[in-house]
C-alpha atoms as a PDB file:
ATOM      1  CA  UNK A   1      29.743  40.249 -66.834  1.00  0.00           C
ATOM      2  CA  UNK A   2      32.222  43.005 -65.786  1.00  0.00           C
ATOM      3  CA  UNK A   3      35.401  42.513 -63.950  1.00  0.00           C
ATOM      4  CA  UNK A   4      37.879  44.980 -62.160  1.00  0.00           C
ATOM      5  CA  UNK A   5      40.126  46.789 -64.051  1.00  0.00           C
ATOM      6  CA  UNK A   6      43.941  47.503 -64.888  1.00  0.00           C
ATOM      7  CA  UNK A   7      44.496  51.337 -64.717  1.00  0.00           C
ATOM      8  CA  UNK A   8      44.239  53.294 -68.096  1.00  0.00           C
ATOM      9  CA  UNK A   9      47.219  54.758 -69.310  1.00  0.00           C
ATOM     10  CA  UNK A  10      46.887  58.416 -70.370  1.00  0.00           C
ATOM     11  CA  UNK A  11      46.612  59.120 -74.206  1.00  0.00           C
ATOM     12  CA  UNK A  12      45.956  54.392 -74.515  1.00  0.00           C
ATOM     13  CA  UNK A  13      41.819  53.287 -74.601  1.00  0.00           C
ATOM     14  CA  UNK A  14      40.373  51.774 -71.600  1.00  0.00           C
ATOM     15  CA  UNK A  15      40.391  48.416 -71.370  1.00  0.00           C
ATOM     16  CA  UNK A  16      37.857  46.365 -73.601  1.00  0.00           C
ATOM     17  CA  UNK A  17      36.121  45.534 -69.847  1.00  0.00           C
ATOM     18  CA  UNK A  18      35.979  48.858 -68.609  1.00  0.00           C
ATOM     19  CA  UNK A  19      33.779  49.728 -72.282  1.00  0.00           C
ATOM     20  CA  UNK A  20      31.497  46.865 -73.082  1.00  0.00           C
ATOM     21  CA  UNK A  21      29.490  46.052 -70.054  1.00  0.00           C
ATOM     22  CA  UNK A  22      26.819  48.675 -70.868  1.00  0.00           C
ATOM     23  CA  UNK A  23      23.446  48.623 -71.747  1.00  0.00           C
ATOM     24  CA  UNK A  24      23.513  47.186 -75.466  1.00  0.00           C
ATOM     25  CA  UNK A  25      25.213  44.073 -74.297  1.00  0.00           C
ATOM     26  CA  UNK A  26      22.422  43.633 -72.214  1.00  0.00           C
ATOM     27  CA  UNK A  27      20.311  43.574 -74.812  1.00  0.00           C
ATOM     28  CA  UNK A  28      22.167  41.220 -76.632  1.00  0.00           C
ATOM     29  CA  UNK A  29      22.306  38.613 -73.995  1.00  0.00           C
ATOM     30  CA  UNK A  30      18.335  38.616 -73.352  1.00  0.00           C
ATOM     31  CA  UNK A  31      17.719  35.394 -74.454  1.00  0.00           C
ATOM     32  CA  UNK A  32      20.085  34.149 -71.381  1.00  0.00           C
ATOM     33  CA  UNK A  33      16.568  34.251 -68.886  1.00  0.00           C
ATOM     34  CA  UNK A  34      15.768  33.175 -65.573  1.00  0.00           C
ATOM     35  CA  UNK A  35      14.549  29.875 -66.252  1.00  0.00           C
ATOM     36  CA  UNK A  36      18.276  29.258 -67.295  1.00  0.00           C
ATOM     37  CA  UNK A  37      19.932  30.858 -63.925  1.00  0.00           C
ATOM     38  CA  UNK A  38      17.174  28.805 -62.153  1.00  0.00           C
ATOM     39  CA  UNK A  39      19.021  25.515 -63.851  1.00  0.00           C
ATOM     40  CA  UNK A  40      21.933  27.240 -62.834  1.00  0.00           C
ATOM     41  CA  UNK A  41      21.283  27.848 -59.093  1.00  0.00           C
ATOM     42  CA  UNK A  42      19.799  24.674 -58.708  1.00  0.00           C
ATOM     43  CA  UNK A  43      23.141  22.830 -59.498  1.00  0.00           C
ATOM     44  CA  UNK A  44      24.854  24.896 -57.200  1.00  0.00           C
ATOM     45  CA  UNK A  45      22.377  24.287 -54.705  1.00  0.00           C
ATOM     46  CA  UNK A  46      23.549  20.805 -55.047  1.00  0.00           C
ATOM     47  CA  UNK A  47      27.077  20.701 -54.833  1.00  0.00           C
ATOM     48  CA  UNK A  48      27.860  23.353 -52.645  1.00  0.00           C
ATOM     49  CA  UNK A  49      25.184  22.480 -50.226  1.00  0.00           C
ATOM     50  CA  UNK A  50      24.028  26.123 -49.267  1.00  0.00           C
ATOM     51  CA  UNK A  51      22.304  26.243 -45.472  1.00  0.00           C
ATOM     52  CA  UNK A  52      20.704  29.985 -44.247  1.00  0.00           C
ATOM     53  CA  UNK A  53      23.465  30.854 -42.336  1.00  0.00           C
ATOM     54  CA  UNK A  54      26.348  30.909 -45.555  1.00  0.00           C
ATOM     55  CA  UNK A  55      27.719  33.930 -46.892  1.00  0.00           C
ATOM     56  CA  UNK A  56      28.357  33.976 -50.468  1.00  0.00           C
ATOM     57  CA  UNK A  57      29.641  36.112 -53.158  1.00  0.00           C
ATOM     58  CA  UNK A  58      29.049  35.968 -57.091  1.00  0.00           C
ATOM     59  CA  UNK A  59      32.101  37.709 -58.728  1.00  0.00           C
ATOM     60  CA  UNK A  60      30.660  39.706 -61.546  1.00  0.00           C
ATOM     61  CA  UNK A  61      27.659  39.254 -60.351  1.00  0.00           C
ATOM     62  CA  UNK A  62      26.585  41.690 -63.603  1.00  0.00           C
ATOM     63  CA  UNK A  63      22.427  41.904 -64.036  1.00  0.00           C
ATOM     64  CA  UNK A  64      21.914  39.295 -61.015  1.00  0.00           C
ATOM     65  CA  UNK A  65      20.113  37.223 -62.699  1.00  0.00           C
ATOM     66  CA  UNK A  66      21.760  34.200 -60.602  1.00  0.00           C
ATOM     67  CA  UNK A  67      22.299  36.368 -57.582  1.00  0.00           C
ATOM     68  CA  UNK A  68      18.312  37.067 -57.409  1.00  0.00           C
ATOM     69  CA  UNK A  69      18.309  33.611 -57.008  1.00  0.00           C
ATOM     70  CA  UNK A  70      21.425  32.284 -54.874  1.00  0.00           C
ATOM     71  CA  UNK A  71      20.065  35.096 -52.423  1.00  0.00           C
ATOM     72  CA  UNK A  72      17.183  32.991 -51.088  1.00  0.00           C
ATOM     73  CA  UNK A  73      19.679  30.049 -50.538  1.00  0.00           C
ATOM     74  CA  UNK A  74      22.015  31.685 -48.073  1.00  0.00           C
ATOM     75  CA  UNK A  75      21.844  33.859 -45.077  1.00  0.00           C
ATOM     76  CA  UNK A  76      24.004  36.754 -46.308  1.00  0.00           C
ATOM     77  CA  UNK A  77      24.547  37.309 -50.766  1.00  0.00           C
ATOM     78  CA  UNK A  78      26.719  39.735 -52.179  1.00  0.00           C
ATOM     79  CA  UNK A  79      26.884  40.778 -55.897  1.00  0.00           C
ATOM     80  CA  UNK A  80      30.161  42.604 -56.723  1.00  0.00           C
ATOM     81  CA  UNK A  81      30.850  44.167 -60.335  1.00  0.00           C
ATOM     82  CA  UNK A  82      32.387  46.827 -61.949  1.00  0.00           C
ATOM     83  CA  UNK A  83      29.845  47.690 -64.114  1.00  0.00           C
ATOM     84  CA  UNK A  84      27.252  50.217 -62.857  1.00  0.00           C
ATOM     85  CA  UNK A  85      25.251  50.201 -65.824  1.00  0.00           C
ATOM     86  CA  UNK A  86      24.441  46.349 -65.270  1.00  0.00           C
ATOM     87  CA  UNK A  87      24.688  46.755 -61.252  1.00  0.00           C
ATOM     88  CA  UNK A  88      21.748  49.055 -61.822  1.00  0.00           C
ATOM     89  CA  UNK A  89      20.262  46.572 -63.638  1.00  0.00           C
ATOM     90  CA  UNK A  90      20.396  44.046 -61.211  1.00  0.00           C
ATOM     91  CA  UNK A  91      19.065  46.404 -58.414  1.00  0.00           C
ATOM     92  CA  UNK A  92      15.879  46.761 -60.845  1.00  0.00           C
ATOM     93  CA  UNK A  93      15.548  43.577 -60.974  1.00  0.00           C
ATOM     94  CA  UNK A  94      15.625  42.791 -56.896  1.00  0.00           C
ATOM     95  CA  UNK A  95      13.315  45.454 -56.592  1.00  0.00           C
ATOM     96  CA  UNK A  96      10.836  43.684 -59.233  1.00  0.00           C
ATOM     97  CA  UNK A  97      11.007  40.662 -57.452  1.00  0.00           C
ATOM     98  CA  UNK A  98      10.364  41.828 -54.278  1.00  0.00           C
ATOM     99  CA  UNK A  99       7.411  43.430 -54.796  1.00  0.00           C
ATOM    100  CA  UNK A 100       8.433  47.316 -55.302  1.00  0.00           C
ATOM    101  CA  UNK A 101      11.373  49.680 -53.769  1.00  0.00           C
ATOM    102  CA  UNK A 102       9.496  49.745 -50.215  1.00  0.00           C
ATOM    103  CA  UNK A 103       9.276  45.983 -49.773  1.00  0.00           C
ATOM    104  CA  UNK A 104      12.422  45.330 -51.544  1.00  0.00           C
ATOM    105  CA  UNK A 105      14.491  47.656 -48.683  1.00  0.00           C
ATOM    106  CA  UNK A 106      12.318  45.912 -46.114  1.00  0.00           C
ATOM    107  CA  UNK A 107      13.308  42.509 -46.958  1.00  0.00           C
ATOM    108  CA  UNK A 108      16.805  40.379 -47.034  1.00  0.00           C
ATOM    109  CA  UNK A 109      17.597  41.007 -50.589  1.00  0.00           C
ATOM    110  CA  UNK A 110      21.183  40.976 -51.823  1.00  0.00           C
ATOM    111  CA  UNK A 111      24.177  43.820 -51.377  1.00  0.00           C
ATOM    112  CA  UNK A 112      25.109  45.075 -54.617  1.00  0.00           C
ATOM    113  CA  UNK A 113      29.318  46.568 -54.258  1.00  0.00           C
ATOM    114  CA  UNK A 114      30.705  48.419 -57.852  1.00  0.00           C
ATOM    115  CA  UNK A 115      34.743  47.311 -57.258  1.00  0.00           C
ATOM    116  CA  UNK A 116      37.526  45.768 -58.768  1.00  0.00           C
ATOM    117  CA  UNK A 117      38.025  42.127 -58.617  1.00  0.00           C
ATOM    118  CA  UNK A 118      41.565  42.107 -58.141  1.00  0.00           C
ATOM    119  CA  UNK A 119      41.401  44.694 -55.123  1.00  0.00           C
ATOM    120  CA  UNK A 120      37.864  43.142 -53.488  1.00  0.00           C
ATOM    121  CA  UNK A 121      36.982  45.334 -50.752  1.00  0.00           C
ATOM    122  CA  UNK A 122      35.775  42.249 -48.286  1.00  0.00           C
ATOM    123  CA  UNK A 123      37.181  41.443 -45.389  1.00  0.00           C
ATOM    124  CA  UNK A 124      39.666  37.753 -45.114  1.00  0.00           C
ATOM    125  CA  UNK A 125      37.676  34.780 -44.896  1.00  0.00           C
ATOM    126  CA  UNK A 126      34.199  36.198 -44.970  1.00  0.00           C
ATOM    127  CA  UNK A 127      32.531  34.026 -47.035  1.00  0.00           C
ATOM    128  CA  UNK A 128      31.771  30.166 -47.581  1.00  0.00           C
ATOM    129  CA  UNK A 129      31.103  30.553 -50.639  1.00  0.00           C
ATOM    130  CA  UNK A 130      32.292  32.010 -54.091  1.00  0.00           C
ATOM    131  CA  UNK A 131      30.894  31.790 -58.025  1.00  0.00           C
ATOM    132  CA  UNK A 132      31.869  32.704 -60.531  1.00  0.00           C
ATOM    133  CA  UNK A 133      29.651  32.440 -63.556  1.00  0.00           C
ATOM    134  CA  UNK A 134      28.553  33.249 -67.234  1.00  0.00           C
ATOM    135  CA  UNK A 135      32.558  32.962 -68.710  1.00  0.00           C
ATOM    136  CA  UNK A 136      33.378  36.189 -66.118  1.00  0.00           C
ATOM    137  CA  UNK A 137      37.679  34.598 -65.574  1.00  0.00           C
ATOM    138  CA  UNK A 138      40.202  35.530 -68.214  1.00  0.00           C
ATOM    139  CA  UNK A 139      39.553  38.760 -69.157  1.00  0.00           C
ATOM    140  CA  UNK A 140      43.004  40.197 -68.249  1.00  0.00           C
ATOM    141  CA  UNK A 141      45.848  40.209 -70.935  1.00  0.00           C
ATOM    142  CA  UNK A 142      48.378  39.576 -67.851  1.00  0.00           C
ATOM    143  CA  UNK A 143      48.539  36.823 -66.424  1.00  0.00           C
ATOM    144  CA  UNK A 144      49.870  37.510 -63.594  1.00  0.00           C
ATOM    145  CA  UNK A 145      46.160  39.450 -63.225  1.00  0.00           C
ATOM    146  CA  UNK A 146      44.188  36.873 -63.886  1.00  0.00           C
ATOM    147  CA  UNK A 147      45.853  34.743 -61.522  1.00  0.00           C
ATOM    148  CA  UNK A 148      45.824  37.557 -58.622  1.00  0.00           C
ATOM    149  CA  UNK A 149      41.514  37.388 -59.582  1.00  0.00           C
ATOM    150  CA  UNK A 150      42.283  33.860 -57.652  1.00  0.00           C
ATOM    151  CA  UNK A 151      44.415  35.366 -55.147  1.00  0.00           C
ATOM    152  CA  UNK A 152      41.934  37.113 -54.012  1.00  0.00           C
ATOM    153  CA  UNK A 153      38.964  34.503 -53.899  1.00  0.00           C
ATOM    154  CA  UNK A 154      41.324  32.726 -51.767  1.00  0.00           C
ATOM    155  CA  UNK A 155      41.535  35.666 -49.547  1.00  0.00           C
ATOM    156  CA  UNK A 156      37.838  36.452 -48.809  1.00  0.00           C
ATOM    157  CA  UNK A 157      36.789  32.676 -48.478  1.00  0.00           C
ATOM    158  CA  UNK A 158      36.816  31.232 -44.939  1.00  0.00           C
ATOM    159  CA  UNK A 159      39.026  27.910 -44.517  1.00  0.00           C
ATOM    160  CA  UNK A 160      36.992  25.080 -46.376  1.00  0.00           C
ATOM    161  CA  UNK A 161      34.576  27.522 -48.094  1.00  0.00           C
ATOM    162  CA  UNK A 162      34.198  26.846 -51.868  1.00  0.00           C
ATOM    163  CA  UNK A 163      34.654  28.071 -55.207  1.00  0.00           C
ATOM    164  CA  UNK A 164      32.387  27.708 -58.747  1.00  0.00           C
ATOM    165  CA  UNK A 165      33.990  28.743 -61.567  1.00  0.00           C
ATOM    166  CA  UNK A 166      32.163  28.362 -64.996  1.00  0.00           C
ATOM    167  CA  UNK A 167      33.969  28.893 -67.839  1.00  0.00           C
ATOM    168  CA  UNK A 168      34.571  28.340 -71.857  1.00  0.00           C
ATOM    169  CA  UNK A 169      35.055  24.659 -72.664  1.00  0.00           C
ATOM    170  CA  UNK A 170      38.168  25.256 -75.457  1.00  0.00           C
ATOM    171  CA  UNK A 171      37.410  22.024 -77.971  1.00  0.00           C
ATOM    172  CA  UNK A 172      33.623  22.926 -77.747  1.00  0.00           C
ATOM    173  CA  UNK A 173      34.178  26.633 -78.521  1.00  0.00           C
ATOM    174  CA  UNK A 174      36.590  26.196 -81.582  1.00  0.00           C
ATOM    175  CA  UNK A 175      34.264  23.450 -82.838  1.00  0.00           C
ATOM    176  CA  UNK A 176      31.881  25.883 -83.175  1.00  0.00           C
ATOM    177  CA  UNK A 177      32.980  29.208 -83.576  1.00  0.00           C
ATOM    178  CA  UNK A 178      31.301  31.279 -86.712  1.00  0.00           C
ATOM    179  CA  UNK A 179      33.640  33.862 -87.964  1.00  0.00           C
ATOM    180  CA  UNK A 180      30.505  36.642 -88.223  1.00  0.00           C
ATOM    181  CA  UNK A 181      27.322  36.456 -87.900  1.00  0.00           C
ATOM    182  CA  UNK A 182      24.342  38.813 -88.072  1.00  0.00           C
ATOM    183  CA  UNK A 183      20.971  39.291 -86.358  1.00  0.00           C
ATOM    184  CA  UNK A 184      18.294  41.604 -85.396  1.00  0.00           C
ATOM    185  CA  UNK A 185      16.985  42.667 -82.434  1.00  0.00           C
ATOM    186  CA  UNK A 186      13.113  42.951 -81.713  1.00  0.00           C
ATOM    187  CA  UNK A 187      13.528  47.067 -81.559  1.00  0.00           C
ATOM    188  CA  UNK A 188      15.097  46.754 -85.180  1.00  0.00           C
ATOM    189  CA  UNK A 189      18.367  47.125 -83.519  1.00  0.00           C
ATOM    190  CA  UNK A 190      20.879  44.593 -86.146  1.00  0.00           C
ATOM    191  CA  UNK A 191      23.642  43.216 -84.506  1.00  0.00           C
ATOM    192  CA  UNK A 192      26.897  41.617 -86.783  1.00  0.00           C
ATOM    193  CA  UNK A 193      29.542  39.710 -84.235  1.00  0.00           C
ATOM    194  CA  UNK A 194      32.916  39.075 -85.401  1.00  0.00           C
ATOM    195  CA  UNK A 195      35.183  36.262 -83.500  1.00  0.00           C
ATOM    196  CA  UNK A 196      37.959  35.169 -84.192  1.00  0.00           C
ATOM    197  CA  UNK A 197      40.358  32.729 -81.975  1.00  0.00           C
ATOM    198  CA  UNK A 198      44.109  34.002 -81.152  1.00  0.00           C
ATOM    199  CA  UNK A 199      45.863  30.626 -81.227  1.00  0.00           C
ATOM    200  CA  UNK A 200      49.574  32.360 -79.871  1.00  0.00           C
ATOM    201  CA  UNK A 201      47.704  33.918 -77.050  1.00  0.00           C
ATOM    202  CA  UNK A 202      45.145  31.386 -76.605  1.00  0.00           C
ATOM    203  CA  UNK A 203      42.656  34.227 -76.341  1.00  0.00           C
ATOM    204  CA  UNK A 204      39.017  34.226 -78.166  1.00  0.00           C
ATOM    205  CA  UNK A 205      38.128  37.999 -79.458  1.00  0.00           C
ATOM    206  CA  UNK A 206      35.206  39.370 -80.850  1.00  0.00           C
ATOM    207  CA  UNK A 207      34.009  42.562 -82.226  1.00  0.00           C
ATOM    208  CA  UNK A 208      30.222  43.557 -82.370  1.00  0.00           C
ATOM    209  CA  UNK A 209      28.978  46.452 -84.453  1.00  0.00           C
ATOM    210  CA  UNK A 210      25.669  47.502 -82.958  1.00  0.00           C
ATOM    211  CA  UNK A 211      22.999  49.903 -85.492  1.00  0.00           C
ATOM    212  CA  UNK A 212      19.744  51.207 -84.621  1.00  0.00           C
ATOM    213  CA  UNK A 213      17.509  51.838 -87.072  1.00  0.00           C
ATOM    214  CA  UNK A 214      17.900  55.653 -87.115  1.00  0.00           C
ATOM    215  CA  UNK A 215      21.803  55.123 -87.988  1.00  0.00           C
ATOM    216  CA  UNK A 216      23.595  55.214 -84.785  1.00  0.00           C
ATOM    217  CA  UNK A 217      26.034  52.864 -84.704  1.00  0.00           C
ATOM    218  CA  UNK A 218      28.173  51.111 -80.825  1.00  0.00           C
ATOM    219  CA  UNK A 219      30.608  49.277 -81.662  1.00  0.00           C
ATOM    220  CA  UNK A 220      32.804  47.456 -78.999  1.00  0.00           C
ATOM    221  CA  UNK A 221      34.947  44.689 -78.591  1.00  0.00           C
ATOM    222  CA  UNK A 222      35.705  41.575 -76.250  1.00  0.00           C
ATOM    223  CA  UNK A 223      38.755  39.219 -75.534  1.00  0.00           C
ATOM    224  CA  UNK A 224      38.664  36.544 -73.184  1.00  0.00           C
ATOM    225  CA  UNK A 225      41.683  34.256 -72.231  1.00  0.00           C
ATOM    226  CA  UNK A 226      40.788  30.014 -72.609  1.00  0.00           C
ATOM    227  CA  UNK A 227      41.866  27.998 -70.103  1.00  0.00           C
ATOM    228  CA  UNK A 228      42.229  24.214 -70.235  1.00  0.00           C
ATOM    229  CA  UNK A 229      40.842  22.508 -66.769  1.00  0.00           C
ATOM    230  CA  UNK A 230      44.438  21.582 -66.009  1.00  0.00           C
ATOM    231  CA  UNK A 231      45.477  24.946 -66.220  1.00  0.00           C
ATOM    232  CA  UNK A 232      43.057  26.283 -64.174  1.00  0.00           C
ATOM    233  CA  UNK A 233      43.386  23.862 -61.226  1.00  0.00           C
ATOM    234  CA  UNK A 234      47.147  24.559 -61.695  1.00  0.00           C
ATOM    235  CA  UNK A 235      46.719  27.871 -60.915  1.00  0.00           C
ATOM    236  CA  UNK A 236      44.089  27.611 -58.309  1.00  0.00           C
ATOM    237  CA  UNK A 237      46.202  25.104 -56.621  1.00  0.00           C
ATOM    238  CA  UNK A 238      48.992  27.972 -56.238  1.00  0.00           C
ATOM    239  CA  UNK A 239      46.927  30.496 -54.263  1.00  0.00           C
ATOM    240  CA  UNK A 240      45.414  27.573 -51.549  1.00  0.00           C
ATOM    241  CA  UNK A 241      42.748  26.714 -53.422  1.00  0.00           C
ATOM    242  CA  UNK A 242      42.293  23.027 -54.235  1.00  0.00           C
ATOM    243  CA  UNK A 243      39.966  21.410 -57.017  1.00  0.00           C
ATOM    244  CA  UNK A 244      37.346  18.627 -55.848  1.00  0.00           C
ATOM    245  CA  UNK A 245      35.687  18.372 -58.942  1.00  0.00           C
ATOM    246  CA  UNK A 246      34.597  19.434 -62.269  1.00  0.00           C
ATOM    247  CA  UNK A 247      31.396  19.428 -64.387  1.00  0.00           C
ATOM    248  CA  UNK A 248      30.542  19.742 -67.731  1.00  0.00           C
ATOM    249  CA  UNK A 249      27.077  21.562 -67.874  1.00  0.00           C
ATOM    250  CA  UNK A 250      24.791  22.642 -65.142  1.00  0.00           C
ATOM    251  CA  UNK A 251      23.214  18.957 -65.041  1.00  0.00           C
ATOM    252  CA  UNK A 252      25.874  17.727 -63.149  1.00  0.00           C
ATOM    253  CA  UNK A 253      27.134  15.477 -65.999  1.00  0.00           C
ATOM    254  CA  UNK A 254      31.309  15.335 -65.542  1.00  0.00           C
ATOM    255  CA  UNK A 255      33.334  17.272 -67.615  1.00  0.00           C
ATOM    256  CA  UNK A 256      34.444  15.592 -70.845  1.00  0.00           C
ATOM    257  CA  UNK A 257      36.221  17.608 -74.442  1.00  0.00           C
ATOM    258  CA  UNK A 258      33.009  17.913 -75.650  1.00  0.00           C
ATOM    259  CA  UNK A 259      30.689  19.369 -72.943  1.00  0.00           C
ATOM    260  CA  UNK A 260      29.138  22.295 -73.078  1.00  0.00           C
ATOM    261  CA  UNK A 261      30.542  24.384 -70.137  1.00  0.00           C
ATOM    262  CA  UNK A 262      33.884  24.055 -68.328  1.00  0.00           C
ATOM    263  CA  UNK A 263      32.317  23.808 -64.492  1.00  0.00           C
ATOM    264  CA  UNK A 264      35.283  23.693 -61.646  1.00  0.00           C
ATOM    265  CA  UNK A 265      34.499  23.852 -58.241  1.00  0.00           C
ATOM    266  CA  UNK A 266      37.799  24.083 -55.653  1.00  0.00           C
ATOM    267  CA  UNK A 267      38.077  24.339 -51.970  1.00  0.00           C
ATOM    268  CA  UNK A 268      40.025  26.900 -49.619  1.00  0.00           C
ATOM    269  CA  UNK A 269      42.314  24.506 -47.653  1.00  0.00           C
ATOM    270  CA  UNK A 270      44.615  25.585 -45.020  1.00  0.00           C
ATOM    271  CA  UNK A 271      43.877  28.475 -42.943  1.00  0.00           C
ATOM    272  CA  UNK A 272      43.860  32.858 -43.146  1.00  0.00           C
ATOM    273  CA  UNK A 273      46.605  34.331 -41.414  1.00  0.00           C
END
């Protein structure tokens, strides 16, 4: 899933966020389905305790396959990426499950907004709740970035709203990370993913080479910062938001070193200005 973006510099390459979030990464994520985001929703279901009239916002909201989903639990849902190859995906996908373009516009289905997380165009305090999903956190190499990503969750949740952030559980990941692997898509497509962990700037990169069977070869690359839970709370705890619990996997088992998922859920205490 796509975040926001720092600015290019002229003559440097965009940032590895601003190229990867097309549609072969898509296709290489297919096996993530809806029967997982249902899993997914239904745990959120149960600890944030969504009612009809809640507003909520998934942050990189990418194909929607949650957001389809989370948008029959609330009043008001609103998918925000920065990606309009997978935002177009995701509006596909509303309009499949409502029944077609005409009874899709008719209904309550989901706004779709193409922006940058760190500059969320939202008004302060206008939702109750916030999620985060899929490993979407830690994409910037500055910190001071990835922390303003919180700043700004802070900003557009309402006093008391709440926050679900699901990301890489560290001892899980380097316990099994495979150096490469290969695999082939059912259109022939064969797919060879590289990873390799940064241990100095605690990041996890990865490099997938993507050939059709005709010869044309993507290639594209992703980096994502690891946070412990500590770390995270820390930091959440500095922009007003504070932690009430975390969670392992989307059964609602607590988190422990060798759980799945890294689930922390935080809540926006004190008041807007």
């Amino acid at each position: 899933m796509s975040t926001g973006p720092t600015q290019p510099v002229a003559g440097r390459p965009k940032p590895w966020y601003q190229v990867a979030f097309q549609e072969a990464y898509l296709d290489l994520y297919m096996h993530r389905d809806q029967r997982e985001a249902a899993r997914a929703v239904r745990f959120l279901q149960e600890v944030l305790r969504f009612t009809p009239e809640d507003r909520l916002l998934d942050l990189c909201c990418g194909p929607g396959r949650h957001l389809a989903l989370l948008g029959d639990k609330v009043g008001v849902a609103v998918g925000l990426d920065l990606s309009l190859v997978l935002l177009r995906r995701a509006h596909r996908h509303f309009v499949v499950l409502g029944g077609g373009e005409q009874a899709s516009a008719e209904s309550t289905r989901p706004l779709l907004i193409q922006a940058d997380m760190l500059r969320l165009p939202l008004d302060m305090g206008v939702f109750d709740h916030v999620v985060n999903l899929f490993t979407s956190f830690g994409y910037f190499e500055r910190e001071v970035e990835n922390q303003g990503v919180l700043a700004e969750v802070a900003r557009v949740l309402r006093p008391g709203g709440m926050l679900a952030l699901d990301h890489i559980n560290e001892p899980v990941m380097l316990g099994n990370l495979e150096p490469r692997s290969e695999r082939e898509l059912p259109d022939g497509r064969c797919v060879i993913e590289v990873r390799r962990w940064d241990a100095h700037a605690r990041r996890v990169e990865k490099d997938i080479t993507c050939q059709r069977p005709d010869g044309l070869v993507r290639r594209w690359h992703e980096s994502v910062r690891v946070y412990q839970p500590d770390e995270l709370e820390s930091m959440m705890r500095s922009e007003g938001l504070e932690p009430v619990a975390r969670h392992g996997d989307y059964d609602g088992n607590p988190w422990r070193e060798d759980a799945p998922r890294m689930i922390l859920l935080a809540r926006r205490v004190g008041s807007n200005p």
